[in-house]
Structures are given as C-alpha cells and as structure tokens.
Protein backbone atom coordinates (compact mmCIF):
# COMPACT_ATOMS: atom_id res chain seq x y z
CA UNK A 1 5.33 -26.49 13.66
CA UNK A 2 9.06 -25.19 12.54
CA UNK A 3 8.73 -26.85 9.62
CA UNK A 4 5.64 -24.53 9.18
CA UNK A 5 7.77 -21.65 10.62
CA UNK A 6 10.87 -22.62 8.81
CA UNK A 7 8.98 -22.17 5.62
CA UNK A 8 7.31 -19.00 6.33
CA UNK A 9 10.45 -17.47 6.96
CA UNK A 10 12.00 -18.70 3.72
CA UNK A 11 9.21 -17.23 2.11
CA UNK A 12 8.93 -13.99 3.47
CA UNK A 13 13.34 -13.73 3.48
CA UNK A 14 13.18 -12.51 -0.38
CA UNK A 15 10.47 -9.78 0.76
CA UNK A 16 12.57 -8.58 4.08
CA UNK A 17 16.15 -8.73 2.30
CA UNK A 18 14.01 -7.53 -1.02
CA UNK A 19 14.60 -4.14 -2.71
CA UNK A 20 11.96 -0.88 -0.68
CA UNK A 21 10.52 -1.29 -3.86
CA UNK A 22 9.16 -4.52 -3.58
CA UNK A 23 8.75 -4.12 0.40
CA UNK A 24 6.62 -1.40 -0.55
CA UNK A 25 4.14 -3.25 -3.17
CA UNK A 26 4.26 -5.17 -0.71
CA UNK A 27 2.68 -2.85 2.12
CA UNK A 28 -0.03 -1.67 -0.34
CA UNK A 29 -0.98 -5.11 -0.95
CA UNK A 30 -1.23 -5.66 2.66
CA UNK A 31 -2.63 -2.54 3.52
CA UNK A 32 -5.72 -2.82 1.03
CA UNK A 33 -6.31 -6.27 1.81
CA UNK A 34 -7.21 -5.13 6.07
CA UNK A 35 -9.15 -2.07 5.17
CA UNK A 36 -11.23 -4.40 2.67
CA UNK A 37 -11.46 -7.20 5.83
CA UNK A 38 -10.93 -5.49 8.53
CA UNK A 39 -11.91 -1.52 8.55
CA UNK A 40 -11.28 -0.72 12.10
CA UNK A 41 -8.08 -2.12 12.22
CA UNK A 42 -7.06 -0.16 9.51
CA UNK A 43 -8.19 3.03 10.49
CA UNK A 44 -6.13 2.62 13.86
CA UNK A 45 -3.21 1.63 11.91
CA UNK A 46 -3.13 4.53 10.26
CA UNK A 47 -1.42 6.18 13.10
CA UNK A 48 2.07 4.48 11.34
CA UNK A 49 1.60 6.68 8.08
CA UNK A 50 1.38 9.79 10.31
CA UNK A 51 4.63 8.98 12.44
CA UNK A 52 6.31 8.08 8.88
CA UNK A 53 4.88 11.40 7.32
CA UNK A 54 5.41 13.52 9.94
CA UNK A 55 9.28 11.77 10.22
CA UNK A 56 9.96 12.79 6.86
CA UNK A 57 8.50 16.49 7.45
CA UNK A 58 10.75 16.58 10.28
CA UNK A 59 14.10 15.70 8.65
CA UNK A 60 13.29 17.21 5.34
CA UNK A 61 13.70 20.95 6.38
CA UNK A 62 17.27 20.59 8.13
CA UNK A 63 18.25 17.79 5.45
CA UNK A 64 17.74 20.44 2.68
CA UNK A 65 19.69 23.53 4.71
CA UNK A 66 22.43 21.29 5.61
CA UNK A 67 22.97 19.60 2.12
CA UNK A 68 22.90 23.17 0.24
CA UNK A 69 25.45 25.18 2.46
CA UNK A 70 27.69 22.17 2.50
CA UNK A 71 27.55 21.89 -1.43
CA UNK A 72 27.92 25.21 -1.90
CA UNK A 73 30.57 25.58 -0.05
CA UNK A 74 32.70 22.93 -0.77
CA UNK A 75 31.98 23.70 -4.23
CA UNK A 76 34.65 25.48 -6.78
CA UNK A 77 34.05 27.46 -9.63
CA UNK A 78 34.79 24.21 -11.86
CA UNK A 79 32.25 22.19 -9.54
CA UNK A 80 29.24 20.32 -12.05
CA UNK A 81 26.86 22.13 -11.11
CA UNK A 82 24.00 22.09 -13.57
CA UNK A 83 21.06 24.04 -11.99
CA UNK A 84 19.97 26.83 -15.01
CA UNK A 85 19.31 23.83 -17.21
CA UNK A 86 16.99 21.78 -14.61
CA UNK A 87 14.99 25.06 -14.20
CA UNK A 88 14.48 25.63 -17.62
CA UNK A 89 12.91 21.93 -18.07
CA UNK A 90 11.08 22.72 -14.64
CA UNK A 91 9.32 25.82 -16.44
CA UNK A 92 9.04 24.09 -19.69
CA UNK A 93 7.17 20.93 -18.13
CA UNK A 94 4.69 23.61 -16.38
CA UNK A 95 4.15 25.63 -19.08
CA UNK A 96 3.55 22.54 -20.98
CA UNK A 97 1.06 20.69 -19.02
CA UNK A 98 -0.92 23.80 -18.12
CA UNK A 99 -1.37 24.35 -22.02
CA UNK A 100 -2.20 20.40 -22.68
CA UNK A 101 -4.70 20.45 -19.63
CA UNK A 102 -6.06 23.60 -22.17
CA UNK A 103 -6.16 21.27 -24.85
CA UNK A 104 -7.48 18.17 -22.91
CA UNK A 105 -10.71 20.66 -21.07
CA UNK A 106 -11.95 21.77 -24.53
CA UNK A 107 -11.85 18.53 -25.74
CA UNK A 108 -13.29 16.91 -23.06
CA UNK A 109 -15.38 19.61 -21.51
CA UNK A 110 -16.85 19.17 -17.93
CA UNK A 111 -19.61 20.84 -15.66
CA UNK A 112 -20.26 20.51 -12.17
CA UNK A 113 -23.10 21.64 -9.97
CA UNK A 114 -22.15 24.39 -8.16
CA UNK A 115 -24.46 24.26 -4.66
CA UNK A 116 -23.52 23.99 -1.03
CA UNK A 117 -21.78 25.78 1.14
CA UNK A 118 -18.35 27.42 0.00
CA UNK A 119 -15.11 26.25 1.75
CA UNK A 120 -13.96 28.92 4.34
CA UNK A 121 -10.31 29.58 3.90
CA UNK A 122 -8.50 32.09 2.98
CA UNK A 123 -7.03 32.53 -0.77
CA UNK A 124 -5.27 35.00 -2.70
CA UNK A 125 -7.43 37.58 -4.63
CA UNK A 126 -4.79 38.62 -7.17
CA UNK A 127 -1.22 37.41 -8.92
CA UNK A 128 0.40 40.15 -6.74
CA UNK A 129 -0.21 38.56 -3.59
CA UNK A 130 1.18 35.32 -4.49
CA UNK A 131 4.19 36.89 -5.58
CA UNK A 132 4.40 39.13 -2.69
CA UNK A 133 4.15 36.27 -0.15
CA UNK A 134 6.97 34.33 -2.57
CA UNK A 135 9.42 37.33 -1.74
CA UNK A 136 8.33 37.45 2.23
CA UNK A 137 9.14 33.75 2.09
CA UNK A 138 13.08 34.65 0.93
CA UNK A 139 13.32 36.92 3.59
CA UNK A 140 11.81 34.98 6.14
CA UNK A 141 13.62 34.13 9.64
CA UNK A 142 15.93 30.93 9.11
CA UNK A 143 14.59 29.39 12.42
CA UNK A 144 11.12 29.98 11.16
CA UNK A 145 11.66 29.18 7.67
CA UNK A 146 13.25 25.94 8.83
CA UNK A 147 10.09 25.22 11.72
CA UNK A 148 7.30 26.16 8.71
CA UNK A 149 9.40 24.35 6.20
CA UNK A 150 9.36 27.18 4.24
CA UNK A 151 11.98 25.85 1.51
CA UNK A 152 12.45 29.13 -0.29
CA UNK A 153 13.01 30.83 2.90
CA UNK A 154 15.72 27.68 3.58
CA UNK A 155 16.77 27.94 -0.07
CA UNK A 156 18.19 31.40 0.24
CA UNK A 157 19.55 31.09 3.75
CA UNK A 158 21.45 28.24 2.71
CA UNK A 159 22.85 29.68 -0.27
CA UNK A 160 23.80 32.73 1.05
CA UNK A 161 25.90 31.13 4.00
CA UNK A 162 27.22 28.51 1.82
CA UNK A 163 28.83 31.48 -0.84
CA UNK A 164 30.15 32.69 2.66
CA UNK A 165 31.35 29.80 3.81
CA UNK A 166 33.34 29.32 0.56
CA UNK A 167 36.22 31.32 1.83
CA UNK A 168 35.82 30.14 5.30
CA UNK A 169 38.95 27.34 6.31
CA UNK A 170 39.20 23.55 5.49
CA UNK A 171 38.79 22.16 8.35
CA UNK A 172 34.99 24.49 8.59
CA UNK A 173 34.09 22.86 5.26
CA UNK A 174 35.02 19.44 6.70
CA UNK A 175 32.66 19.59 9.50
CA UNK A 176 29.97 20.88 6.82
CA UNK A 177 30.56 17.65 4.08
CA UNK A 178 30.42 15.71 7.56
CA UNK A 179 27.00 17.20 9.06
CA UNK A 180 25.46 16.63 5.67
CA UNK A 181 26.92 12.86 5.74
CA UNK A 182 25.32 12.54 9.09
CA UNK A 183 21.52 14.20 8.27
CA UNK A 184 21.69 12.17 5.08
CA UNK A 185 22.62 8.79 6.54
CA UNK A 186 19.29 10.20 9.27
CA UNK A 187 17.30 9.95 6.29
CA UNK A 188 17.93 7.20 4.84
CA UNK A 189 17.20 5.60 8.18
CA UNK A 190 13.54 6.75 8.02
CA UNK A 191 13.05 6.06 4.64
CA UNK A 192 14.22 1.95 5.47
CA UNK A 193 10.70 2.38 7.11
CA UNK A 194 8.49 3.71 4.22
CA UNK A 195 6.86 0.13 4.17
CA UNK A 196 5.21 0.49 7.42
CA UNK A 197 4.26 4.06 6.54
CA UNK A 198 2.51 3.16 3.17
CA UNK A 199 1.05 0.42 4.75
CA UNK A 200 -0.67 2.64 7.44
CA UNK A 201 -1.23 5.18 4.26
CA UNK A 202 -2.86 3.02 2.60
CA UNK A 203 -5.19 1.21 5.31
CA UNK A 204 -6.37 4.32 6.67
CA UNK A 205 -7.11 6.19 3.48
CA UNK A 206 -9.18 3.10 2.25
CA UNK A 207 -10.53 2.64 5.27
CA UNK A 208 -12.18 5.87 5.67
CA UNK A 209 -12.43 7.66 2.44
CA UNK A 210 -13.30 4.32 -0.08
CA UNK A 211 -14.03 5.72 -3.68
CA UNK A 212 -17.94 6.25 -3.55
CA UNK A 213 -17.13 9.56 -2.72
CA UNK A 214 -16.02 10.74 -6.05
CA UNK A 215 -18.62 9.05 -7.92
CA UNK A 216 -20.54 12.46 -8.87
CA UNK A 217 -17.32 14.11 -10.20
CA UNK A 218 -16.01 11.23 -12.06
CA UNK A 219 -15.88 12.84 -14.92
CA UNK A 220 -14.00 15.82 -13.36
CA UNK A 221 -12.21 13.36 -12.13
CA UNK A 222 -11.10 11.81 -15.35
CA UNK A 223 -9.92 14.30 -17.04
CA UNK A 224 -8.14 15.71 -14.20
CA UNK A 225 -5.90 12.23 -14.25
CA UNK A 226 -6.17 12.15 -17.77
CA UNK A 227 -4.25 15.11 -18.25
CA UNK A 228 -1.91 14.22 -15.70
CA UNK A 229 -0.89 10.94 -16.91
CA UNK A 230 -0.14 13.17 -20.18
CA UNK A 231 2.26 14.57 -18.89
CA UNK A 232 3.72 12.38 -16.80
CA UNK A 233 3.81 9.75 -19.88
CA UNK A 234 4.51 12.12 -23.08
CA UNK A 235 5.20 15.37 -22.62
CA UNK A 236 7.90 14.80 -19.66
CA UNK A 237 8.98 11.45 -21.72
CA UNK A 238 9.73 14.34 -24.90
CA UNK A 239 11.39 17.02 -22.72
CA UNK A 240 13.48 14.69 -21.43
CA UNK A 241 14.67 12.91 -25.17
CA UNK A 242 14.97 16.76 -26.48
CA UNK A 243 17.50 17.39 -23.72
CA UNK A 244 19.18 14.07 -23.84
CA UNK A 245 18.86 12.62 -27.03
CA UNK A 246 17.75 9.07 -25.70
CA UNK A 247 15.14 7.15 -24.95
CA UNK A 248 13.34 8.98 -22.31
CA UNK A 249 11.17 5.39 -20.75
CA UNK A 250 13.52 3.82 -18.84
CA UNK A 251 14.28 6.72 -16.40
CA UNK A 252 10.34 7.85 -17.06
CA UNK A 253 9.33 4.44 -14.81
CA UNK A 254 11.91 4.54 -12.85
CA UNK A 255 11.36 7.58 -11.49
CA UNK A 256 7.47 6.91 -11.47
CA UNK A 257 8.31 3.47 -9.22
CA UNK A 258 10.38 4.91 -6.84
CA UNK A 259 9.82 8.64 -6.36
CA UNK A 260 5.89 8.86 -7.43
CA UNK A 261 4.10 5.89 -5.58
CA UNK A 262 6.16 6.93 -2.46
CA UNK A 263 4.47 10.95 -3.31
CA UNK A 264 1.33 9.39 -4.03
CA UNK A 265 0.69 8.07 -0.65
CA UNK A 266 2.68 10.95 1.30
CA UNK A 267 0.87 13.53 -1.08
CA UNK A 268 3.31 15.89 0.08
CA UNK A 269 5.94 17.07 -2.38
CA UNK A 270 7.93 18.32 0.58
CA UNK A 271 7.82 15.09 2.53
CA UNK A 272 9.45 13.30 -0.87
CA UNK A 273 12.60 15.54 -1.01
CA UNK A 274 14.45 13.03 1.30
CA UNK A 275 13.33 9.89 -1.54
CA UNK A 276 14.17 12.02 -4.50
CA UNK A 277 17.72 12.65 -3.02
CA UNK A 278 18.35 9.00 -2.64
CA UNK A 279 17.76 8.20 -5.60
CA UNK A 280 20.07 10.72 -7.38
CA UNK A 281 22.60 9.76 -4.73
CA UNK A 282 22.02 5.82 -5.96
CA UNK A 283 22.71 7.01 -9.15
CA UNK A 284 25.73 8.96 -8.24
CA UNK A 285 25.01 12.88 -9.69
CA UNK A 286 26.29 15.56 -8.52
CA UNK A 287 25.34 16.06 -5.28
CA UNK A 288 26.31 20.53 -6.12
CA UNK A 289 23.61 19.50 -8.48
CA UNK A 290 20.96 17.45 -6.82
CA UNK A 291 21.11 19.11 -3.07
CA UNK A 292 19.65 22.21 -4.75
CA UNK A 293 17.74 21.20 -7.96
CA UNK A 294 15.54 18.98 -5.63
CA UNK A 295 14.36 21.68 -2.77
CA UNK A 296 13.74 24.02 -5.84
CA UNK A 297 11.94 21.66 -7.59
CA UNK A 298 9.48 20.75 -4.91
CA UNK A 299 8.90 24.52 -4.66
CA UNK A 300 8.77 25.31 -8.78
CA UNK A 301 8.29 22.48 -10.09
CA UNK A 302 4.34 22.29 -10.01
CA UNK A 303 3.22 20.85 -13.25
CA UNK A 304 0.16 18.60 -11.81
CA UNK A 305 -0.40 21.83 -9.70
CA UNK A 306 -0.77 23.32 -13.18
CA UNK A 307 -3.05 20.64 -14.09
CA UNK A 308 -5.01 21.33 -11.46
CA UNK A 309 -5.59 25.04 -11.55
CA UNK A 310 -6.57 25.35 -15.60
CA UNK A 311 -8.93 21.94 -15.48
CA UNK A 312 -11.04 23.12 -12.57
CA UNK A 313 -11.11 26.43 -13.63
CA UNK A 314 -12.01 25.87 -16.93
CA UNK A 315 -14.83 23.07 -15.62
CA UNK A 316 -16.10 26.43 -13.69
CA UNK A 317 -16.17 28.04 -17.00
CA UNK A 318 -18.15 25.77 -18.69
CA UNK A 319 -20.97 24.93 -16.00
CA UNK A 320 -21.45 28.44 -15.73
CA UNK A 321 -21.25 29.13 -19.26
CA UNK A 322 -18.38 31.22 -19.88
CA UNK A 323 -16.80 31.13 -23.60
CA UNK A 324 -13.39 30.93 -23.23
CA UNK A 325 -11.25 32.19 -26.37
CA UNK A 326 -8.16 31.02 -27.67
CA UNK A 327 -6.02 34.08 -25.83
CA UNK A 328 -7.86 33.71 -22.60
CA UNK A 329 -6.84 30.19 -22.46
CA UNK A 330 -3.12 30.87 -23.37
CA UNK A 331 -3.26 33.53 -20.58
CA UNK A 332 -4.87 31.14 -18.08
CA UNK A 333 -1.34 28.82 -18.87
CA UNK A 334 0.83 31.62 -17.81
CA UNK A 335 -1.36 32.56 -14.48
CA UNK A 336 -1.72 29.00 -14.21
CA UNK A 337 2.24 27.98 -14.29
CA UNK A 338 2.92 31.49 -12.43
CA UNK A 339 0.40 30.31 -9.66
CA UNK A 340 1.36 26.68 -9.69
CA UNK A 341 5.24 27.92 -8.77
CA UNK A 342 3.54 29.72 -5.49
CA UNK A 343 1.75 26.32 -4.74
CA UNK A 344 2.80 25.44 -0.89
CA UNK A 345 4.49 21.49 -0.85
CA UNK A 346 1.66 20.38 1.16
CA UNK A 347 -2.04 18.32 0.70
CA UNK A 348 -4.21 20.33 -1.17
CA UNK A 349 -2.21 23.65 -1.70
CA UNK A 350 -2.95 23.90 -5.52
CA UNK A 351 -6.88 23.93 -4.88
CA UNK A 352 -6.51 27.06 -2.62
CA UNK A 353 -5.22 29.46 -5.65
CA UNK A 354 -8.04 28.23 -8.08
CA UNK A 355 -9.57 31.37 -7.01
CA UNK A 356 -7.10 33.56 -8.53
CA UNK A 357 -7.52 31.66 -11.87
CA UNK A 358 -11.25 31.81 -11.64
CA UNK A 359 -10.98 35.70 -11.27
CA UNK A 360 -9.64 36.06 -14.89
CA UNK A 361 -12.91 34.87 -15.75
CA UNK A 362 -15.27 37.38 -13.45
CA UNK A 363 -16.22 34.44 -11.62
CA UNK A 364 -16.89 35.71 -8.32
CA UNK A 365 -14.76 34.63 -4.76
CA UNK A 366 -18.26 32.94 -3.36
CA UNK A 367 -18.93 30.78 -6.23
CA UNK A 368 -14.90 30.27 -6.60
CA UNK A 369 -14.61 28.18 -3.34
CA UNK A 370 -17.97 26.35 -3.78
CA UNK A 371 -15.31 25.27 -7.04
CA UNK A 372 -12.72 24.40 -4.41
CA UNK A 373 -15.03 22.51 -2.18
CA UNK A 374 -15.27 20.44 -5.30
CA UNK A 375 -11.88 20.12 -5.33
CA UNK A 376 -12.16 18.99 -1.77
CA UNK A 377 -14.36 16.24 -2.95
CA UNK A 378 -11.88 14.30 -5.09
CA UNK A 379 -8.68 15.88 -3.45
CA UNK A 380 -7.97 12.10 -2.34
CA UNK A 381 -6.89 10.68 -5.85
CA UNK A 382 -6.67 14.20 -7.50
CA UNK A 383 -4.12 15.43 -4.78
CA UNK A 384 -2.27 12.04 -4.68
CA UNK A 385 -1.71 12.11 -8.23
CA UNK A 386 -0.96 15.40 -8.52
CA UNK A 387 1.97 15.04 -5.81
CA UNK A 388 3.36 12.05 -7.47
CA UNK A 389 3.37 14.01 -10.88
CA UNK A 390 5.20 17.03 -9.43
CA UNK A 391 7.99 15.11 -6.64
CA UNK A 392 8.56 12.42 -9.83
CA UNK A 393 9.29 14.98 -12.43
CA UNK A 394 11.88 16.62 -9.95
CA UNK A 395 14.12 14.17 -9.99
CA UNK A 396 13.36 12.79 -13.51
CA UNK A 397 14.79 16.52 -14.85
CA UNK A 398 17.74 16.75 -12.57
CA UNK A 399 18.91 13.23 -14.00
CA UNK A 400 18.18 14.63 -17.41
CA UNK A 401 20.21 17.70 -16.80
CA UNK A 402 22.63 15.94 -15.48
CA UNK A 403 22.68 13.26 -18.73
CA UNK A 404 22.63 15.76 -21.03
CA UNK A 405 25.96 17.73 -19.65
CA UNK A 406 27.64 14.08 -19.63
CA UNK A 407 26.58 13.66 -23.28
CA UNK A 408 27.52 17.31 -24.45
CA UNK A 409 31.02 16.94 -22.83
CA UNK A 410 31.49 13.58 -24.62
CA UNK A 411 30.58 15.54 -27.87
CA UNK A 412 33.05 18.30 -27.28
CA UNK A 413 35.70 15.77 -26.43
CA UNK A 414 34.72 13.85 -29.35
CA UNK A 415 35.03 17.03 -31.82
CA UNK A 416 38.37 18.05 -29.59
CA UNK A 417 39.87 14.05 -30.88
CA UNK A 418 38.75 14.35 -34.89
CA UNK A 419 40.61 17.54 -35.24
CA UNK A 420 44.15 16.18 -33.06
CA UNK A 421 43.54 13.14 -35.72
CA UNK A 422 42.79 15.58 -38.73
C-alpha cells in the first residue's frame, strides 16, 4: 500500500510542482472527465469556479487603482511609459476585425429564424447613449466606481491622484510602490488557485449546458469563431510583426496559453486583468506601462466584441433580407468598433448593444432582441471565445509596444555608433 502511495505521489509531484499552465490542462482534463461520468458532482463543484471568479472580481478593482496611482506617481518624465502606441494597436486590431468579420459574413452568409419571445433587457437605442454613459462612467464616485468595477471610472481616479501625488514626498510614494507590492503579491495568491477554479468552470459548464444546445445555430456559430480565430491567428499575428519587425507566433501562443484559456473559462475580461499583469510582470515590462495599458485594454480593447456585433447583425440582415452595400458595411465597422469600446468587461455585454447596430439597418428594437436571444443561445462558446480574444490581445499589444520601443532605441543607438565611427 505505500508502495502504491509512494508512486502516486511521484507521479502526480511533476503536476503539483508543474508550471499553472500544466496544472491547469490539467483541471480541464479532470473537470470534463466528472461532468462526462459523473454530472451531479460536477454541477455541485461548480461552486469552486464561482469563489475563484468572484476572487478575482474582488481583487481586480483595487489591484488596478492601486497599481496606476503608484506608477504614476513614482513615475518621471523620462519613465518608459509607452501607452499612445498600445492604444493605437488596440484601435487598429478593432477596426480590423470588425471589417474582416465584414468580409467573413458576405462570404459566408447566415440566416436564423427569428421567433420566440424577445429577451427583456434594457439596451441602448442610439451611439449617443453609449457615449454618454462612457463619460458618466469617468465621473463616477471612486467608491462606486471601485464597488461596480467600473474601470474607466477607476482609470481616471487613479490617474488623476497619481499626477497629484507626483509632487507629494518620498516617503508618500514609498508607501504607494509598497501597497501596490502588497495587492499584487494578493493576486498572485489567488491566481496559484486558478486550477481549482477551471476545474469547477469547466465541470459545471459541461455539466449543465453540454453542446446540443447550439446545434440549430451552428452555422452562426461557425462563422462567429471563424472570424475570431482570424484575428486572433492573422490579423493580431500582422499588427504585431508591423510594429515589431519579428516573428509575431511565439508571443501569439503564448499569450493564447496563458492569458486566453484562463479568459475563456472566466469569460470575463475584467476578471483576467490580474493574469494579464502577471504575465507582463514575468516578463519584466514596464510596470508605468503595463499597470495602465492592461485596465484600458480590458475596457477598449474589444475586438471579439467587434466580432460579435457586425456577424450577428449582419446574420439579421440577411434572414430578413436586407442588402447591405459596400458603405453600409464600412459604416457598420466604425459603429461596430465605437460600440465594442462601450462593451461592459462582463458575460455577455457585447450581445446587449447589437441593437444599436441593428438600428442602422431599420431593423426594429422587438425583432433586435429576438437577435440577442439568439445570441443568448450560443453565448456559452461565443462569449468564451470572445473573452479570450479580447483579455489575450491586451497583453499580446502591450508586449508589442513595449518590443518595439526596445527595438527602435537599439536602432537610434545603432545610427548614434556608425556616425561616432564615421
């Protein structure tokens, strides 16, 4: 009997000491294998993914307040900080994918029966509102903004007391690089337990949702992933060799691995911002850099959100026979990237501003949500993929921006050594 024990042990040692990577394959294995045998236990384990979830909600909110006012303020004017160039490859992925989702709909396009009962929430009629509610969000109360994890709300309260704080003493700055030492070391804590999370993820979901309800929209379905892996595989891959000049793979699967499987099962962009960090604090950027480009990201950075919005809406389109012309499509991107920036970090917050996008078409608010109670339907990979694609990509750009400052300043100093010589 230790014999038996002693060898289970040495067996499972390379899995406990592993890399969270491979604990985590690990959990999903696991976690399929007891919804497939044993449903009811999985469903009641599923109460682990919500405590993980929920942990990671909790900490996010103060981790990203904390981490901007300290980096702002114990940043100089010489500090790397290399934020206007993450945003522009933020926009430019958007943009990008909602025109190739565009591209991918005419090609492939899709109907869907339009019956049932339309989902009662609440949506925004009109571009305005969305906009509107993005500047009540910078203005909102910090306590509130922090409670409702409103991140541009935290975003602007933390930058404006960390340009304060600047001028404030040494010894206040101290106390601010050694609260966001603290919060951060919190986090990491939680996110040593992202094994038992997934694996209560991923036996619950199984468990109770299976894959037999998407059957009817497969199609939908299809091209919805399609044009996310698209993205996610080329045109992220080619804005990321434009702005480095390398070869774009290596960080494109990294990222994937570690930030997107851990999205995909949290399917909450918000929830990742504590994973993304580690990683770029693994790989040793800028923290002036990463402590905003992240929280910004997971706010802006929507390009499966994108996805979303112009596939569906042009799949309304076509099943209710709308032609759709070259310049209504183009304008569809822009609503479509403008919308997908107001996109809340949570499960299913794209579907709710399909709506809006619908109404450039004079598709009316009834029939609209019968289109989002089909996006209901296969919200459970849609959504999940969709997260991973958008948390990924954050911290995929920030380590290009970051790259491609390191490789411009080794050009300059390059030029700056051929003319000494010459």
């Amino acid at each position: 009997m230790t014999k038996r024990l002693s060898r289970v042990f040495r067996f499972a040692e390379p899995i406990v000491h592993g890399s969270l990577i491979r604990q985590i394959l690990v959990a999903l294995v696991l976690g399929a294998a007891l919804a497939f045998v044993w449903p009811t236990a999985a469903k009641d384990v599923g109460i682990l993914g919500e405590i993980f979830v929920t942990a990671l909600k909790g900490v996010a909110p103060v981790l990203v307040f904390v981490l901007v006012t300290s980096a702002i303020a114990n940043s100089s004017m010489s500090t790397e900080m290399h934020i206007r160039p993450v945003i522009a490859l933020y926009l430019a992925s958007t943009f990008g994918a909602a025109m190739a989702s565009v591209a991918v709909s005419f090609m492939f396009p899709t109907t869907i029966t339009l019956t049932g009962a339309a989902q009662s929430s609440a949506a925004p009629g009109e571009i305005s509102q969305v906009l509107t509610q993005l500047l009540l969000n910078v203005v909102d109360n910090p306590v509130r903004a922090i409670a409702n994890a409103n991140y541009i709300g935290i975003l602007s309260w933390a930058v404006a007391v960390g340009m304060i704080l600047r001028k404030s003493r040494e010894e206040t700055r101290i106390v601010l690089g050694d609260a966001s030492s603290a919060v951060s070391s919190i986090v990491q804590i939680v996110i040593r337990f992202a094994p038992i999370g997934i694996f209560g993820l991923v036996s619950h979901t199984l468990a109770t949702e299976g894959f037999q309800v998407m059957l009817e929209y497969a199609q939908l379905l299809l091209v919805l992933l399609g044009a996310m892996a698209f993205v996610a595989l080329v045109l992220n891959p080619f804005i990321v060799w434009v702005a480095t000049h390398d070869n774009p793979y290596p960080l494109t699967f990294m990222v994937l691995r570690e930030s997107g499987v851990s999205a995909f099962f949290t399917r909450s962009s918000a929830a990742n911002i504590p994973v993304n960090m580690d990683i770029c604090r693994r790989l040793k950027l800028p923290e002036s850099t990463y402590a905003i480009s992240i929280p910004v990201g997971s706010t802006i950075n929507m390009a499966g959100a994108a996805v979303t919005i112009t596939v569906i809406t042009l799949s309304a389109a076509h099943s209710l026979g709308i032609q759709v012309d070259m310049f209504s499509a183009i304008f569809l991107s822009v609503i479509a990237s403008v919308c997908a920036a107001g996109t809340s970090g949570v499960p299913g917050g794209s579907l709710m501003l399909i709506p809006l996008a619908c109404g450039l078409f004079g598709i009316d608010q009834d029939t609209a949500m019968q289109v989002v109670a089909v996006g209901f339907i296969i919200s459970v990979l849609q959504d999940s993929t969709e997260t991973g694609l958008n948390s990924s990509s954050d911290v995929l750009f920030t380590i290009a921006a970051c790259y491609r400052a390191d490789r411009i300043r080794a050009e300059q100093e390059a030029a700056k050594n051929n003319c000494g010589n010459n």
